[in-house]
Protein backbone atom coordinates (compact mmCIF):
# COMPACT_ATOMS: atom_id res chain seq x y z
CA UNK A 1 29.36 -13.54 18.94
CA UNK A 2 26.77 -13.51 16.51
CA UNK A 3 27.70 -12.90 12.87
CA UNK A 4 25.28 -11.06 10.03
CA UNK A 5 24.11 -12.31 6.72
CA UNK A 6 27.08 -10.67 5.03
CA UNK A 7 29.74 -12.67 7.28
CA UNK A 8 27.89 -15.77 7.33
CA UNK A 9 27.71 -15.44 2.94
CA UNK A 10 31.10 -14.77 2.48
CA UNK A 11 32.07 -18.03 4.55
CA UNK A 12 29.18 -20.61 3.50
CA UNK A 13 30.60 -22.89 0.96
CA UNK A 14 30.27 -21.93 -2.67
CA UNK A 15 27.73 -25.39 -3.15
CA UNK A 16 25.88 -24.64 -0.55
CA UNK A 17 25.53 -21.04 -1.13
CA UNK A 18 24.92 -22.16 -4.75
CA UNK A 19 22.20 -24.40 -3.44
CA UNK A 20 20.51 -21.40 -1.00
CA UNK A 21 20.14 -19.44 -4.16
CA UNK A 22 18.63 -21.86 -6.25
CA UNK A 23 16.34 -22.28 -3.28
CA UNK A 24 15.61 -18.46 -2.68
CA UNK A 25 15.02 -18.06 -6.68
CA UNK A 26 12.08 -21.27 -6.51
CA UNK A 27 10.61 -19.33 -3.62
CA UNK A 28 10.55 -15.78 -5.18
CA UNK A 29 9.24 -17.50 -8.33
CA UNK A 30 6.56 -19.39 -5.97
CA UNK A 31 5.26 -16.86 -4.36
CA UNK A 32 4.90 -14.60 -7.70
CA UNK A 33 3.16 -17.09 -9.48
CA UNK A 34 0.41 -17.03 -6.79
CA UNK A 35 -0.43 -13.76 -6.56
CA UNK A 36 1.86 -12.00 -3.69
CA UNK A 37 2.44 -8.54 -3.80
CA UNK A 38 5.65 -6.47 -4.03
CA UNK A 39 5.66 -5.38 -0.05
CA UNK A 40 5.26 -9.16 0.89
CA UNK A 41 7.29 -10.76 -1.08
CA UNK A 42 9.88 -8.80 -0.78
CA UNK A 43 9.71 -8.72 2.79
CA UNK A 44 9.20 -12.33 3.25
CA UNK A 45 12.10 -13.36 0.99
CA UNK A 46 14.39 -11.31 2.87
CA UNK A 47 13.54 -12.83 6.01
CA UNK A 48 14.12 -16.08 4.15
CA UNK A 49 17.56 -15.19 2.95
CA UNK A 50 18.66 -13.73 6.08
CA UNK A 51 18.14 -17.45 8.03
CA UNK A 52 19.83 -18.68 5.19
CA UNK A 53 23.16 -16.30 5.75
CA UNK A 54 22.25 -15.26 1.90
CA UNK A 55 23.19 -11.26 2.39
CA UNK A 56 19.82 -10.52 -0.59
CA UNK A 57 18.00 -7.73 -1.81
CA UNK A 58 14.54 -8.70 -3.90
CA UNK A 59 12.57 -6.07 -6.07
CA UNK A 60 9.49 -7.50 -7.60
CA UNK A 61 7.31 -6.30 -10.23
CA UNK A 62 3.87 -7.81 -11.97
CA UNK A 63 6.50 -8.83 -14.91
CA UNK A 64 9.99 -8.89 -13.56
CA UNK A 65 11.79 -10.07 -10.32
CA UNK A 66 15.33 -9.47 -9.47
CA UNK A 67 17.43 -11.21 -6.96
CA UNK A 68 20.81 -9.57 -6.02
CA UNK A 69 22.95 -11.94 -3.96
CA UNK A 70 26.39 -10.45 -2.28
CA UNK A 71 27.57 -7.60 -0.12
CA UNK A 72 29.67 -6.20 -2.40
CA UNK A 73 27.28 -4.15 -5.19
CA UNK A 74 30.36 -5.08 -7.90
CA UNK A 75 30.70 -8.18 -7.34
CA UNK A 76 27.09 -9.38 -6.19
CA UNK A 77 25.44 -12.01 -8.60
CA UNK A 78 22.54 -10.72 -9.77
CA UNK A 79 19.45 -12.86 -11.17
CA UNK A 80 16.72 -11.05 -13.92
CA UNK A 81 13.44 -13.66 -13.73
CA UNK A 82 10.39 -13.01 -16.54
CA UNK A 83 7.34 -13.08 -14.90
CA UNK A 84 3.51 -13.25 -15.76
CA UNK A 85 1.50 -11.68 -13.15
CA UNK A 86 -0.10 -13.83 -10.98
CA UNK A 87 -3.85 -15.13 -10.15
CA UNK A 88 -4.41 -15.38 -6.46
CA UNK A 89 -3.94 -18.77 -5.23
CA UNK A 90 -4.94 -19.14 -1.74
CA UNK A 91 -4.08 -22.51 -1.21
CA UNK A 92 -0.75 -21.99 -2.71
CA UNK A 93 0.07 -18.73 -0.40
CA UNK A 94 -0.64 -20.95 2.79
CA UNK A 95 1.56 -23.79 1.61
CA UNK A 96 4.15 -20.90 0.86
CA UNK A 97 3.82 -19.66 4.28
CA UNK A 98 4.47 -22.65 5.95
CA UNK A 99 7.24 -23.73 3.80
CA UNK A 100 8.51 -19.63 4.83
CA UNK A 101 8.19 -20.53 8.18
CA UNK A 102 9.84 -23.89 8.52
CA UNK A 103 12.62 -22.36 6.80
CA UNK A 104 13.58 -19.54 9.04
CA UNK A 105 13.20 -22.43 11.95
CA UNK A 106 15.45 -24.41 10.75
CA UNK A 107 13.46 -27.28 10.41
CA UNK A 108 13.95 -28.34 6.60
CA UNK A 109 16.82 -29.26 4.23
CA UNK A 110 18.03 -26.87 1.76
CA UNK A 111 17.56 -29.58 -0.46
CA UNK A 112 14.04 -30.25 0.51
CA UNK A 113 12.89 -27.28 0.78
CA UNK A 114 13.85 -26.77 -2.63
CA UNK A 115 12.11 -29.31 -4.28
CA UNK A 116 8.96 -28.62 -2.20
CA UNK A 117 9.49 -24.46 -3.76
CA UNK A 118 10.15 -26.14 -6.73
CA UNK A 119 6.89 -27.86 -6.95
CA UNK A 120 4.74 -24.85 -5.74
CA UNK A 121 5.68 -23.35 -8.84
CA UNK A 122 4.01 -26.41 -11.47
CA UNK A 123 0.46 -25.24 -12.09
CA UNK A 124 -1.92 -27.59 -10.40
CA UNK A 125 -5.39 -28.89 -11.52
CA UNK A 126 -8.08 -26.61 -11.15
CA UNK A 127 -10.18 -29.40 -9.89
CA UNK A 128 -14.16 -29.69 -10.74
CA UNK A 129 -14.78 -27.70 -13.91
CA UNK A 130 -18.59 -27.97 -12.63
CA UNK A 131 -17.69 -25.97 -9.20
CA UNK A 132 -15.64 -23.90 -10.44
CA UNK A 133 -18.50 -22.45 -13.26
CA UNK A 134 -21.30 -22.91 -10.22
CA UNK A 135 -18.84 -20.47 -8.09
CA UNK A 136 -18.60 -18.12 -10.75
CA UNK A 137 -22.38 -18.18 -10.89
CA UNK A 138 -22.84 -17.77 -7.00
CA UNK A 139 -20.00 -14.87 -7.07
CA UNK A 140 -22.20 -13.16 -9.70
CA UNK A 141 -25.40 -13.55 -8.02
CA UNK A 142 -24.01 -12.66 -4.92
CA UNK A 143 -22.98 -9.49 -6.38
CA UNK A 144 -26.39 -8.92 -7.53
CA UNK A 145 -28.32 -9.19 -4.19
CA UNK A 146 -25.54 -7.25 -2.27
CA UNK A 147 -25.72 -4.12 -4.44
CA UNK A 148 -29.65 -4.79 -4.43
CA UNK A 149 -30.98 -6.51 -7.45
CA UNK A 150 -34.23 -8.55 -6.85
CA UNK A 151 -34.72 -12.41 -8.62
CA UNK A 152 -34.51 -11.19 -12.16
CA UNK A 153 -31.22 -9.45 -11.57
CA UNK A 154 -30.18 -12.56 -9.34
CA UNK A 155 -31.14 -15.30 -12.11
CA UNK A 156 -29.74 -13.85 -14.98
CA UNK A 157 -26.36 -12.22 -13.29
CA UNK A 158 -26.15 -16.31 -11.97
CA UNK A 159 -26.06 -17.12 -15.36
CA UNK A 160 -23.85 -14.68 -16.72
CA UNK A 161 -20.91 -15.61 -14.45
CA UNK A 162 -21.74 -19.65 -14.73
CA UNK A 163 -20.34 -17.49 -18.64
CA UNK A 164 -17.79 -16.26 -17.29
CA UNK A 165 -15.92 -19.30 -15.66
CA UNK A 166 -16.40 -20.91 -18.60
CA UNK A 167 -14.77 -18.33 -20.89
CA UNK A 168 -11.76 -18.31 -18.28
CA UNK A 169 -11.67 -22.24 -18.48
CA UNK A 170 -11.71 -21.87 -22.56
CA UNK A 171 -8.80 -19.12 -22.10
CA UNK A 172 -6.97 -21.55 -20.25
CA UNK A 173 -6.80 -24.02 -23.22
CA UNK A 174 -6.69 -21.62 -26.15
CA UNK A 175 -4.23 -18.58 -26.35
CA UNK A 176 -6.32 -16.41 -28.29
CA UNK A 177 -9.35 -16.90 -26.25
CA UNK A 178 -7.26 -15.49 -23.54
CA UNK A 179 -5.72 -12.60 -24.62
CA UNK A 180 -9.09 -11.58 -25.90
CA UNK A 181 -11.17 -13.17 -22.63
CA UNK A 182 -11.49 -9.30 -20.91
CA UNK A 183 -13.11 -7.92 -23.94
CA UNK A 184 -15.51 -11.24 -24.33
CA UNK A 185 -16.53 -10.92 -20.57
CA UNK A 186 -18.04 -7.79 -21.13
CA UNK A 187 -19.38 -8.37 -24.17
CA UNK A 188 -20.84 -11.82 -22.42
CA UNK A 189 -22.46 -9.77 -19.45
CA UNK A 190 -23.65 -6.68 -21.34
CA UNK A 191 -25.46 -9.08 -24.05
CA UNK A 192 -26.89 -11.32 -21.94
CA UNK A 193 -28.71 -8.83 -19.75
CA UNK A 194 -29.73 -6.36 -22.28
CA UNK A 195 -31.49 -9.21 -24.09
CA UNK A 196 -32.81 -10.74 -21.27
CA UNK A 197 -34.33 -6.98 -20.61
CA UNK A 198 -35.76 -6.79 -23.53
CA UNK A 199 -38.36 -9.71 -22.12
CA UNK A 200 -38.62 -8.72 -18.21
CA UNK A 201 -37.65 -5.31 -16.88
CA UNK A 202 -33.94 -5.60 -15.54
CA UNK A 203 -31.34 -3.25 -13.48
CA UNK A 204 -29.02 -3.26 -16.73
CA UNK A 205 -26.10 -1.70 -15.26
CA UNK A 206 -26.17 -3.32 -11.92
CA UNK A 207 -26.78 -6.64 -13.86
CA UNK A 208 -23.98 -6.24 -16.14
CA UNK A 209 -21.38 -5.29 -13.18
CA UNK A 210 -22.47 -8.02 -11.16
CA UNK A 211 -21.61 -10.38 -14.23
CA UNK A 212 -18.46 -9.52 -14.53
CA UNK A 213 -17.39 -8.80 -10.82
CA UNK A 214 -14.83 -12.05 -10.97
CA UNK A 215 -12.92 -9.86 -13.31
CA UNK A 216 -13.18 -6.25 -11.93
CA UNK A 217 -9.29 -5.36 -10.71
CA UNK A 218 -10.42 -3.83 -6.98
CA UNK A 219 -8.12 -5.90 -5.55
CA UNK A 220 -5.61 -5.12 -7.68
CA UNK A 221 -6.19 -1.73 -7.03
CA UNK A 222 -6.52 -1.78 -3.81
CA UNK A 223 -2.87 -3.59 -3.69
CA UNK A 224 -1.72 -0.80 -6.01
CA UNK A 225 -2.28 1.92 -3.73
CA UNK A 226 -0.64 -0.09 -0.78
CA UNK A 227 2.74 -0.95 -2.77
CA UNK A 228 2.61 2.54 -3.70
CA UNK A 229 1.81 3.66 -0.15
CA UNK A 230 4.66 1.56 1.28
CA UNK A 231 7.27 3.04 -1.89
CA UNK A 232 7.18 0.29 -4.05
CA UNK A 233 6.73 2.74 -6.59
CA UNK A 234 7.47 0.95 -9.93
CA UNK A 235 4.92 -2.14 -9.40
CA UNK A 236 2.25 -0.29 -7.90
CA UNK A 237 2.33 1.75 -10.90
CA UNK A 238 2.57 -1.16 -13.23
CA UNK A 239 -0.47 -2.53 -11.51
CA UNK A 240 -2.35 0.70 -11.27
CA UNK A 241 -1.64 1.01 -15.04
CA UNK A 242 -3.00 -2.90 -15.34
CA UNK A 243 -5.61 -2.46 -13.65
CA UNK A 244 -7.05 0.35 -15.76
CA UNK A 245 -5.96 -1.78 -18.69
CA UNK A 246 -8.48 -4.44 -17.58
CA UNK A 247 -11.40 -1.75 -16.96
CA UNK A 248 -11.05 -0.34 -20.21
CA UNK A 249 -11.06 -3.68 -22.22
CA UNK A 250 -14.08 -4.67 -19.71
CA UNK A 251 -16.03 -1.33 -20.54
CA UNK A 252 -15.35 -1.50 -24.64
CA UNK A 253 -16.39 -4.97 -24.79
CA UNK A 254 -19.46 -3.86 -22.43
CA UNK A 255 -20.09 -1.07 -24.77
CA UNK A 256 -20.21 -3.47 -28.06
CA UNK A 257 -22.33 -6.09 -26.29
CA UNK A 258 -24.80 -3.58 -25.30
CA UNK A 259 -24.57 -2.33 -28.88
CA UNK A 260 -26.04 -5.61 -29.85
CA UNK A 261 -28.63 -6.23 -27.46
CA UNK A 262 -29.81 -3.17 -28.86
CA UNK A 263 -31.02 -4.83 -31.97
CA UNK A 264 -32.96 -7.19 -29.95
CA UNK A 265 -35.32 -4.51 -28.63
CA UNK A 266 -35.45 -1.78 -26.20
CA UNK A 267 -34.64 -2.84 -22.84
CA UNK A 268 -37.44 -3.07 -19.64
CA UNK A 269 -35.71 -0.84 -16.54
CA UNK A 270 -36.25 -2.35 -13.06
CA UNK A 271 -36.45 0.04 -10.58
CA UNK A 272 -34.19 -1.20 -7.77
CA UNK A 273 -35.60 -1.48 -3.77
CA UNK A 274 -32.38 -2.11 -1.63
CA UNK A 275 -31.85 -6.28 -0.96
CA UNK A 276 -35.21 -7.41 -2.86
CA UNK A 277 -33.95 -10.96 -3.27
CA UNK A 278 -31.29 -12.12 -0.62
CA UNK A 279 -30.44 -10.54 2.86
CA UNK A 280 -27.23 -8.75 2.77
CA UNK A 281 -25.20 -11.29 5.10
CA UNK A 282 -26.78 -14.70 3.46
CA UNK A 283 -25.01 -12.72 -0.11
CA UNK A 284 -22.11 -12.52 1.97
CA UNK A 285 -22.05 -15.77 2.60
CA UNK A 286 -22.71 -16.97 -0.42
CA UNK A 287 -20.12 -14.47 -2.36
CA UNK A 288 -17.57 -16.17 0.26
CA UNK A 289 -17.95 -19.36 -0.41
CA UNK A 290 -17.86 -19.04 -4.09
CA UNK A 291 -14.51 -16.87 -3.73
CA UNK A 292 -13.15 -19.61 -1.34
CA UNK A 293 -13.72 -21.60 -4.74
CA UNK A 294 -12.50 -19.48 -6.83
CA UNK A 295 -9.36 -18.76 -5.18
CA UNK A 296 -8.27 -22.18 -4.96
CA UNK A 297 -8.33 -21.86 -1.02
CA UNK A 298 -7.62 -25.20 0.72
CA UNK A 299 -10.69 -27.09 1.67
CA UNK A 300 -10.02 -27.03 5.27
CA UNK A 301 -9.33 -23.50 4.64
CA UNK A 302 -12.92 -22.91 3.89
CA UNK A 303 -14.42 -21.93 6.87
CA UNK A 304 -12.24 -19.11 7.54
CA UNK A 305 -11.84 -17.52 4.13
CA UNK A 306 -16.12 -17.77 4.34
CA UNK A 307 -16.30 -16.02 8.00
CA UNK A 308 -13.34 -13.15 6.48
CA UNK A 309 -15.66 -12.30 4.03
CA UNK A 310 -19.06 -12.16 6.19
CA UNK A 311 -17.42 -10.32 8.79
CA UNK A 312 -15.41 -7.67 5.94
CA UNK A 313 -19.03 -7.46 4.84
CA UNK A 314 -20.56 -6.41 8.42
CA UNK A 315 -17.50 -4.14 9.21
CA UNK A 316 -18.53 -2.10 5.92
CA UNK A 317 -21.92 -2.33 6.63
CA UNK A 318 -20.35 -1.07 10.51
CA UNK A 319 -18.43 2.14 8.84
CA UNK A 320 -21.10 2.86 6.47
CA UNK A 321 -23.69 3.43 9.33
CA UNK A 322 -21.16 5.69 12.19
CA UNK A 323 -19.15 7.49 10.04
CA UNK A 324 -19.68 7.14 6.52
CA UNK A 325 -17.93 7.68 3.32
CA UNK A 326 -14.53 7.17 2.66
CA UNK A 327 -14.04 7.29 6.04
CA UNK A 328 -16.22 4.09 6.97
CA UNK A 329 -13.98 2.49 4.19
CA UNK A 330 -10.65 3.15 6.26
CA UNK A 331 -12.27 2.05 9.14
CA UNK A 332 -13.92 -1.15 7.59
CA UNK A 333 -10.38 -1.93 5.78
CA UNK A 334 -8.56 -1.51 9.48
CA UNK A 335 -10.94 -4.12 10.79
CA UNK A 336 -9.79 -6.52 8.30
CA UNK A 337 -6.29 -6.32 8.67
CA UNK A 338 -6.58 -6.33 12.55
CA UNK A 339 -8.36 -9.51 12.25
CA UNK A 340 -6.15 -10.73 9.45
CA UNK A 341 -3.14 -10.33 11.70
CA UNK A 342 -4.40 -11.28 14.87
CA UNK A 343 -5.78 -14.65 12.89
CA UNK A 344 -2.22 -15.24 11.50
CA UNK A 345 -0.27 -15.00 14.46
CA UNK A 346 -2.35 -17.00 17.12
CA UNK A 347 -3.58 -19.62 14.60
CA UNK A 348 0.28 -19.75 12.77
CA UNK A 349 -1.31 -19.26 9.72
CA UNK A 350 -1.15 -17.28 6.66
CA UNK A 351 -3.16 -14.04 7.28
CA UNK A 352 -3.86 -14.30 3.28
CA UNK A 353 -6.50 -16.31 4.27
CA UNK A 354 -8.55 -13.15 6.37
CA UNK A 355 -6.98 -10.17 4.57
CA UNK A 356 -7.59 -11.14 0.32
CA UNK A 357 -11.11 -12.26 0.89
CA UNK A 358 -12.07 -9.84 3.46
CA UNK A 359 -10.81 -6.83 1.16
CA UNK A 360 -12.28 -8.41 -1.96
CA UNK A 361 -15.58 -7.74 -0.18
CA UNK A 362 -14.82 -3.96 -0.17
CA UNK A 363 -13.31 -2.87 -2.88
CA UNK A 364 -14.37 -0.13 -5.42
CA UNK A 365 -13.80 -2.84 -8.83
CA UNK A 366 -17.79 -1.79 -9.66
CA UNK A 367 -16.97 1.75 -9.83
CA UNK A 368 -13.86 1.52 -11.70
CA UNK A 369 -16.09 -0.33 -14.11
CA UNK A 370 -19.03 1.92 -14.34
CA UNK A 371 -16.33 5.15 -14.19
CA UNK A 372 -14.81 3.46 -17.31
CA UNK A 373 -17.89 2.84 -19.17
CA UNK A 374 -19.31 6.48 -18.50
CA UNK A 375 -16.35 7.67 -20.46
CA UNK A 376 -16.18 5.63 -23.10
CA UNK A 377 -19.97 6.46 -23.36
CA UNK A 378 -19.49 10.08 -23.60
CA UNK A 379 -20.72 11.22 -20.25
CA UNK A 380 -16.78 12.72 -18.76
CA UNK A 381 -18.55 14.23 -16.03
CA UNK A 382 -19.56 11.29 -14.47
CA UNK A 383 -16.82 9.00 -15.69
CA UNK A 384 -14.50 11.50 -13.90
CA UNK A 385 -16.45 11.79 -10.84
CA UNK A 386 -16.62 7.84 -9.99
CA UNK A 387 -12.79 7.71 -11.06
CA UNK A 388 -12.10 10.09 -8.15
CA UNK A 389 -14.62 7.97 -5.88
CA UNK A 390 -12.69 4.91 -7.30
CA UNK A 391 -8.92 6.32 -6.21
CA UNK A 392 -10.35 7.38 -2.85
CA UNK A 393 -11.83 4.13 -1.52
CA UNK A 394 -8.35 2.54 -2.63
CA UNK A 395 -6.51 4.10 -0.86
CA UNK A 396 -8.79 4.04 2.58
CA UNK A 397 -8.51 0.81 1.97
CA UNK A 398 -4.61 0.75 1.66
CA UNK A 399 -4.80 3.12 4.29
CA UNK A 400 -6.67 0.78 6.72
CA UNK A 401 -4.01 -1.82 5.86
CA UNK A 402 -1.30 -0.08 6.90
CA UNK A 403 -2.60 1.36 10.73
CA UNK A 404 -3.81 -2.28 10.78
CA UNK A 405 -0.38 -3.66 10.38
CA UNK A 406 0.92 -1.29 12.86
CA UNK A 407 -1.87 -1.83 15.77
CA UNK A 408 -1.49 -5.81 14.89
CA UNK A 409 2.05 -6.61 13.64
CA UNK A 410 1.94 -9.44 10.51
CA UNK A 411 3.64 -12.67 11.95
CA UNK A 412 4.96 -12.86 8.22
CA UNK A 413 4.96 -11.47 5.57
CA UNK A 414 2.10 -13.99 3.54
């Protein structure tokens, strides 16, 4: 006879149940640091503790995780671990999912598998500073071409987000520079360009999104509305909240840079013909392998993060052209997760690797930034009506996640 996580808890001995915990708590912490969200992690840990015989219940936040271990709610230990949200570590999430799936095998010492949780949590070395600013360049420019900008808008969008890296490798190093790096990067992008218009004619809002689209929440709004879809209520309202946070410090320091490239002169407009520059999938290409970068995806990991984001870029273009609108989004977003799934359980990998860049090519972070900027501007009527554009391709795209999960089942959780 089979007995449950409860039986099997009350019955482990106390040092190796002590020893399980410590374990589960490294994982939880693991996974947080590297950008999972709520709905996975929870569900994944649980999985985790269950092959364990830990009877565990998880809730997650962007700033808090608790761990409840016990089957009896007065006497169950309970663990409170502070948090800093996460960056999105794709390299990290893999390694996680393996390490989740050798677990519930069997097929690794508590002890090891500990240390190896243990040492997913140490930040690691961000590797070549020099890719790392040349894919915030190509992420930029990529930007550019795929919401049409011609070579001016390419060139000097480049160069704004070779800026950007840099300003997020200085916020690494200095404190301040961080906690101000959101206002600088739109000061940065809005500068740059409206100077640079001042001597060629330039798409200045298309130039200045397109600078900053490495720090535009969409996916964090986009995972928002899918915690909050799937009732993890309190953090996908702390990271709705968040992510609104980072548009508004993006569209005031937007708003000052453009300020000051007012002095300079008045700008030159460039009137926009749809892909002047780059073909639409060669962008996608490009904007892949510069996120692959970016999100610290394993090299061998490369291919497939690059092919997510070409073919998330051909599904939108796919939905755009049958049904449309919102709806095209959904349908677009469904693709993806299909894909993302069926990738994950035939290659036993982590469908992370399909589903974050895939979605990062369709989310609505531009229009959050314009809606932002609109209102802060003065112009409500506008800022309002992107904001409702905004909350509607979210949550298609959460949406689209979740009938993908149920016409594909996730293998795990990651």
């Amino acid at each position: 006879m089979n007995r449950g996580p409860a039986e099997l808890s009350s019955s482990m001995p106390a040092a190796a149940r002590a020893e399980a915990i410590r374990l589960l708590l490294a994982f939880v912490r693991a996974m947080h640091i590297h950008g999972a969200p709520a709905h996975r992690l929870e569900r994944e840990a649980g999985a985790v503790a269950t092959r364990l015989g830990i009877q565990a219940s998880f809730f997650s936040t962007p700033t808090m995780l608790l761990a409840s271990f016990g089957d009896d709610d007065a006497t169950a230990e309970t663990h409170v671990l502070r948090v800093q949200p996460g960056a999105v570590n794709l390299g990290v999430l893999a390694e996680l999912d393996a390490l989740g799936a050798a677990m519930q095998a069997g097929a690794l010492p508590i002890a090891e598998a500990q240390e190896r949780a243990r040492q997913l949590t140490v930040p690691r070395s961000l590797g070549s500073r020099w890719s790392l600013a040349l894919a915030g360049g190509v992420a930029s420019l990529s930007a550019a071409a795929l919401m049409g900008g011609g070579a001016a808008e390419l060139l000097t969008a480049g160069a704004i987000g070779v800026g950007q890296a840099a300003l997020g490798l200085g916020g690494r190093r200095f404190e301040a520079m961080a906690r101000l790096q959101l206002v600088l990067a739109g000061l940065l992008s809005a500068s740059v360009a409206g100077a640079v218009a001042t001597q060629t004619p330039l798409a200045l809002t298309l130039v200045t999104v397109a600078g900053l689209i490495s720090h535009v929440p969409g996916l964090s709004l986009t995972v928002a509305m899918t915690e909050l879809a799937t009732q993890h209520l309190a953090s996908g309202s702390a990271r709705t909240f968040d992510a609104l946070t980072t548009l508004a410090q993006l569209a005031f320091g937007a708003l000052v840079g453009a300020a000051l490239a007012a002095h300079a002169g008045a700008p030159l407009i460039h009137t926009l013909a749809a892909n002047e520059a780059l073909p639409a999938t060669a962008a996608g290409l490009a904007g892949g392998i510069a996120f692959a970068r970016l999100l610290e995806a394993r090299r061998a990991d490369f291919p497939v993060v690059v092919a997510a984001a070409v073919a998330a870029l051909w599904a939108a273009r796919f939905g755009e052209s049958t049904v449309g609108g919102v709806p095209g989004v959904a349908l677009a977003s469904t693709f993806v997760g299909v894909v993302g799934n069926a990738f994950a359980r035939f290659r036993r990998q982590a469908a992370s690797l399909v589903l974050i860049p895939g979605i990062l090519m369709l989310v609505p972070g531009s229009l959050g930034f314009r809606s932002l900027a609109e209102l802060l501007a003065g112009d409500v009527i506008a800022g309002v009506s992107m904001a409702v554009q905004v909350a509607m391709v979210a949550m298609a795209l959460a949406a689209g996640q979740i009938v993908a999960h149920a016409v594909v089942p996730p293998r795990r959780a990651l």
